[in-house]
Protein backbone atom coordinates (compact mmCIF):
# COMPACT_ATOMS: atom_id res chain seq x y z
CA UNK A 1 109.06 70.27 141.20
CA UNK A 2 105.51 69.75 139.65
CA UNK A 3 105.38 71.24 135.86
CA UNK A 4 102.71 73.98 135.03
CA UNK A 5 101.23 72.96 131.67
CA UNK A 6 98.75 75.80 130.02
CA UNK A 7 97.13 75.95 126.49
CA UNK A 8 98.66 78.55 123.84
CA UNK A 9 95.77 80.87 124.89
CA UNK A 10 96.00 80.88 128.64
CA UNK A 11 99.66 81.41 128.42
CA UNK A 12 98.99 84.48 126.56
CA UNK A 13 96.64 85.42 128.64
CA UNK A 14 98.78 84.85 132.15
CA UNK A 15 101.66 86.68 130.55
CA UNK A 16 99.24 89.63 129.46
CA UNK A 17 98.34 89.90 133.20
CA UNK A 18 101.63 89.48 134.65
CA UNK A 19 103.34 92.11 132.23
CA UNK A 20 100.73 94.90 133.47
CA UNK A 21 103.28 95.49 137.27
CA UNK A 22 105.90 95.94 134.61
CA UNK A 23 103.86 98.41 132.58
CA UNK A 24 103.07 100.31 135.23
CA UNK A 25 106.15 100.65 136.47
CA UNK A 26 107.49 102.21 133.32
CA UNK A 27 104.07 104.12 133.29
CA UNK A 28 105.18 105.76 136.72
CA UNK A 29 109.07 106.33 135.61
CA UNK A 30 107.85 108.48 132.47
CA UNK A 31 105.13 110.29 134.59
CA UNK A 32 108.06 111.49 136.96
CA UNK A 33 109.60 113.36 134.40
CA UNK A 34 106.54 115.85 133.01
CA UNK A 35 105.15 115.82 136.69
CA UNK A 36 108.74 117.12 137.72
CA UNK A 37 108.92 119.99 135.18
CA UNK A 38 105.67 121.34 135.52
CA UNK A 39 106.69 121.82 138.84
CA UNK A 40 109.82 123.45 138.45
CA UNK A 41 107.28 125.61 135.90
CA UNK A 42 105.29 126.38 138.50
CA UNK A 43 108.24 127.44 140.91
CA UNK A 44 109.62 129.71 138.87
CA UNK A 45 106.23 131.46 137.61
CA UNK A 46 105.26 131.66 141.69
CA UNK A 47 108.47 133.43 142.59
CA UNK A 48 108.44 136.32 139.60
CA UNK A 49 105.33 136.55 140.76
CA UNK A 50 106.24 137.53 144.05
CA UNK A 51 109.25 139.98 143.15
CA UNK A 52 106.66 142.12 141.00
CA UNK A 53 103.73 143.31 141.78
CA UNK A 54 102.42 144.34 138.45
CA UNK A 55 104.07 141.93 135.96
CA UNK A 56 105.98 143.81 132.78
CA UNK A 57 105.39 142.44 129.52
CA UNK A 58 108.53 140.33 129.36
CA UNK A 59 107.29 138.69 132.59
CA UNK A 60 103.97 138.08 131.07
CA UNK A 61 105.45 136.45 128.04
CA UNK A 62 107.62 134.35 129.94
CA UNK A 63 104.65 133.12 131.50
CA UNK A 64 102.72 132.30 128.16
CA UNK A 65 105.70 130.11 127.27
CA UNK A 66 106.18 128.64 130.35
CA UNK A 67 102.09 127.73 130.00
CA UNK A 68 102.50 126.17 126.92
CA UNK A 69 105.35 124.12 127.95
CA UNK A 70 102.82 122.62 130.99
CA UNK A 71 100.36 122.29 128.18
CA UNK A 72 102.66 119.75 126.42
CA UNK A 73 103.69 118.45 129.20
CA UNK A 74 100.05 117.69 130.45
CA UNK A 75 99.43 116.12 126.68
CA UNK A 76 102.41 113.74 127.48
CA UNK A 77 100.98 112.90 130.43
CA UNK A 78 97.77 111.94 128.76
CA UNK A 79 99.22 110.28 126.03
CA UNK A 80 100.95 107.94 128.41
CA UNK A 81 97.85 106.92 130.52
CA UNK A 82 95.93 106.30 127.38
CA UNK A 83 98.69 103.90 125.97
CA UNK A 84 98.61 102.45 129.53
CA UNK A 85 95.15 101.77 129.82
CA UNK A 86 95.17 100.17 125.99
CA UNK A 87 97.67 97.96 126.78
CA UNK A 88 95.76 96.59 129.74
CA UNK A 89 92.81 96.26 127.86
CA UNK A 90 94.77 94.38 124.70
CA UNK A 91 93.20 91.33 125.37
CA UNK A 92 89.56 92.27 126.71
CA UNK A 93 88.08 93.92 123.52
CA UNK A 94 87.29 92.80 120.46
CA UNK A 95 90.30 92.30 117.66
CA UNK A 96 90.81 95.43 115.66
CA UNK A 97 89.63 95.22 112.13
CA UNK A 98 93.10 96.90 110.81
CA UNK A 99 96.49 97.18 112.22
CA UNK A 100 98.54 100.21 111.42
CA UNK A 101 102.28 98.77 111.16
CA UNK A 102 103.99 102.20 111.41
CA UNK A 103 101.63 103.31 114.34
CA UNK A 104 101.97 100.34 116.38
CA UNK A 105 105.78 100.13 116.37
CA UNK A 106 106.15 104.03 117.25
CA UNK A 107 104.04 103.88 120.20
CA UNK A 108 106.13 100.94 121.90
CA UNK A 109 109.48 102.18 120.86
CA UNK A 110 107.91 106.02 122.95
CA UNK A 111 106.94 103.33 125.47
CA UNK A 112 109.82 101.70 125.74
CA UNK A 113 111.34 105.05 126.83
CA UNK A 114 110.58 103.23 130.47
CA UNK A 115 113.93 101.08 130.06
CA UNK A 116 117.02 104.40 130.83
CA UNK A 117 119.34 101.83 128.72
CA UNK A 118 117.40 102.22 125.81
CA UNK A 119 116.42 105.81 126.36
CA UNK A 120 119.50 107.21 126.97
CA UNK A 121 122.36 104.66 125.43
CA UNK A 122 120.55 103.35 122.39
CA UNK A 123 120.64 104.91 119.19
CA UNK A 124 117.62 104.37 117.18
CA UNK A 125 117.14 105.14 113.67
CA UNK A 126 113.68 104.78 111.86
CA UNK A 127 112.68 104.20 108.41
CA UNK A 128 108.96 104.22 108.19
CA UNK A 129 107.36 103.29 105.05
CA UNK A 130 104.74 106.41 105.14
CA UNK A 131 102.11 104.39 101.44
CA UNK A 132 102.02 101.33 103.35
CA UNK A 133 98.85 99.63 103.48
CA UNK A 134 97.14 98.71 106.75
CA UNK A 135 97.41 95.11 107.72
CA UNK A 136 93.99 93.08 108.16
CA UNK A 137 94.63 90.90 111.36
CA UNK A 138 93.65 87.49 111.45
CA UNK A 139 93.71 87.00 115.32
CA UNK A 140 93.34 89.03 117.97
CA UNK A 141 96.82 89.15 119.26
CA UNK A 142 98.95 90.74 115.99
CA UNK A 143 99.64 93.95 118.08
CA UNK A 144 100.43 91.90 120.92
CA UNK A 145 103.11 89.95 119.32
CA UNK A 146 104.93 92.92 117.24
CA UNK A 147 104.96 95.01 120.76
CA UNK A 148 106.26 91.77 122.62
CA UNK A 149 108.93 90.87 120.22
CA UNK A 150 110.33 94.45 120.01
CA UNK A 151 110.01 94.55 124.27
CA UNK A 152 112.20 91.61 124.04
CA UNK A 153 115.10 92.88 121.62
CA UNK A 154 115.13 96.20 123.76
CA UNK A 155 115.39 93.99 126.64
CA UNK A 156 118.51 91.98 124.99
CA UNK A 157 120.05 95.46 123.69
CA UNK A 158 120.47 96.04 127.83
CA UNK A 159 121.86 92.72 128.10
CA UNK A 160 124.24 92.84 125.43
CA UNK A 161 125.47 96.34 126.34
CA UNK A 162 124.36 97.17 122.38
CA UNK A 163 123.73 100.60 121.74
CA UNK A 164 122.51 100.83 117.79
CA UNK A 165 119.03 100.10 116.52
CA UNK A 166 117.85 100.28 112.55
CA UNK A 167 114.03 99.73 112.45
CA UNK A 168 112.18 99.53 109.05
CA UNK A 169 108.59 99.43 107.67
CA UNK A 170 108.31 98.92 104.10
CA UNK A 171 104.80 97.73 101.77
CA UNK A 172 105.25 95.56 98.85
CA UNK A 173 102.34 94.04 96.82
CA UNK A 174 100.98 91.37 99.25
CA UNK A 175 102.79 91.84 102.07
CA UNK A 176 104.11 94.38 104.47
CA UNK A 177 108.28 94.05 105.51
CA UNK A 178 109.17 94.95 109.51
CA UNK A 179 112.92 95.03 109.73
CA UNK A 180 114.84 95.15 113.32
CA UNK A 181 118.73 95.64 112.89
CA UNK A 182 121.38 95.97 115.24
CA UNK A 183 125.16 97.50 114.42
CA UNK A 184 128.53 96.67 116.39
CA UNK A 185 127.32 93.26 118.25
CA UNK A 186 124.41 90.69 117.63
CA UNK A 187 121.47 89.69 119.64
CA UNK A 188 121.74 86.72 122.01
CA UNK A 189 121.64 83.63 120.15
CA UNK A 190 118.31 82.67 122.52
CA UNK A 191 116.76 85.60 120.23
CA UNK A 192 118.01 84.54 117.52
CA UNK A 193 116.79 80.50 117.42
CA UNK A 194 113.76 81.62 118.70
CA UNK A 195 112.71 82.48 115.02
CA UNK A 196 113.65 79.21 113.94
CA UNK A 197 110.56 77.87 116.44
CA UNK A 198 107.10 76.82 115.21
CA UNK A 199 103.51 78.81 116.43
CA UNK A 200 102.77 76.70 119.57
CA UNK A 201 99.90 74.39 118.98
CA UNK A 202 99.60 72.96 121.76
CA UNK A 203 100.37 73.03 125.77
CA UNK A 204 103.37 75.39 126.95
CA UNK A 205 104.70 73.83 130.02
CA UNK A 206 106.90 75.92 132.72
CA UNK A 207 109.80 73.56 131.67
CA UNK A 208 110.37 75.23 128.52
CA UNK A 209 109.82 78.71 129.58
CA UNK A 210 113.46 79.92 129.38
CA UNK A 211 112.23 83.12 127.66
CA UNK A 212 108.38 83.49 127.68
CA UNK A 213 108.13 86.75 125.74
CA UNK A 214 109.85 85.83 122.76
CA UNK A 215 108.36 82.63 122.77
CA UNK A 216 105.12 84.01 123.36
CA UNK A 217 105.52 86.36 120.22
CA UNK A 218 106.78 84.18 118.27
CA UNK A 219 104.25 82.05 118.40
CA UNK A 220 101.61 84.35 118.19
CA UNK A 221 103.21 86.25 114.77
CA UNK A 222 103.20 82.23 113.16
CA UNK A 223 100.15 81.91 114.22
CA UNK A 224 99.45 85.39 112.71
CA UNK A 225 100.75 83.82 109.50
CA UNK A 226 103.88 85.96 109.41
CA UNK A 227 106.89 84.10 107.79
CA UNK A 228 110.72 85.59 109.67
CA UNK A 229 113.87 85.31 108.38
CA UNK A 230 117.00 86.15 110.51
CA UNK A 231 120.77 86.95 110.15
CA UNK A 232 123.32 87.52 112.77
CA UNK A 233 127.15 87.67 113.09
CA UNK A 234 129.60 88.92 115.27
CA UNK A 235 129.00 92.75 115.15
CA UNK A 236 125.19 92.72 113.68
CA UNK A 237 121.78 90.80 114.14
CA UNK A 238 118.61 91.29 111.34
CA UNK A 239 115.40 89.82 111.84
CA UNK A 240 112.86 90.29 109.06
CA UNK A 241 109.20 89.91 109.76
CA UNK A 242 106.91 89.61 106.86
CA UNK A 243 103.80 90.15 107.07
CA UNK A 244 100.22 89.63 104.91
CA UNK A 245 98.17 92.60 104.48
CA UNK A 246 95.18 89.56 105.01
């Protein structure tokens, strides 16, 4: 079988593209959801509407809270497409001049809401270091890599049947500290050696593409110039992610 070979770039760049049918697929599963309660909403609010004539007050204010309910569920719905279209555009605009840590990792884990394992099986608890200092990228793909690497664990949490998360966020004087735990079983050990790798300098050929996503972010959090250090043993997993505020 003839080998694809691509530079670090292109690879990035090919997986960008290919990950979009997978986004919108989980784009269309949480759409379902507000789309099928403001139509029950609307059911109900057309059938009291028919029984009565003149509404009563109680009907009425049924119907203001059944309005605002739509109204959130409209804002979800907007929320969603804008977090869709941003991800598709990742790689098309120009690098953002800061990186909020905290914001970046609570939009993907609401994203993420697309995998039912991790939705409804997955306990996740948050600690989110609220002083932290923005992080000054230097290249384009920072966000990239933090939302790729945490799209891989939750992908490995399905595998592995593991249903506790710890997440962390926490500043210190030069650097910020991303923490990703796991209680009652550890990652797969493919995870797990994959923060031993070096940033990929040169080509990445289909050969060694076991596990493109967490080699992918990886490689683009070294090349970030994040340091990781990892622990794992039978009934827990901890990678650390360090990262320069420049």
């Amino acid at each position: 079988m003839n080998k694809v070979q691509l530079e670090p770039d292109q690879a990035i760049r090919l997986f960008q593209a290919a990950s979009i049918g997978k986004l919108i697929s989980g784009l269309i599963h949480n759409i379902n959801g507000p789309l099928h309660t403001i139509g029950m909403e609307m059911d109900v609010m057309g059938v009291l509407l028919n029984k009565q004539a003149e509404p009563s007050s109680d009907i009425l204010k049924g119907f203001a809270a059944r309005l605002a309910r739509m109204g959130e569920e409209f804002e979800r719905l907007n929320f969603l497409i804008r977090q869709a279209a941003e991800r598709a555009d990742m790689l098309s605009g120009p690098a953002p001049a800061y990186v909020n840590l905290n914001h970046t990792v609570r939009e993907e884990l609401e994203f993420l809401k697309a995998n039912l394992y991790f939705k409804h099986r997955v306990e996740t608890v948050t600690e989110f270091d609220e002083n932290m200092k923005s992080l000054t990228p230097r290249t384009s793909y920072l966000n990239l890599g933090i939302r790729w690497l945490l799209q891989a664990i939750v992908e490995d949490l399905e595998q592995n049947q593991i249903e506790k998360l710890y997440l962390k966020t926490e500043g210190g004087l030069d650097h910020a500290l991303l923490v990703f735990r796991t209680e009652g079983q550890s990652l797969s050990p493919s995870i797990m050696d994959s923060m031993k790798c070096e940033a990929v300098s040169g080509t990445i050929s289909s050969h060694d593409l076991a596990d493109i996503t967490i080699l992918l972010a990886v490689s683009i959090l070294k090349s970030s110039g994040i340091s990781m250090d990892q622990d794992s043993a039978s009934h827990y997993s901890q990678i650390s992610l360090f990262l320069p505020y420049k």
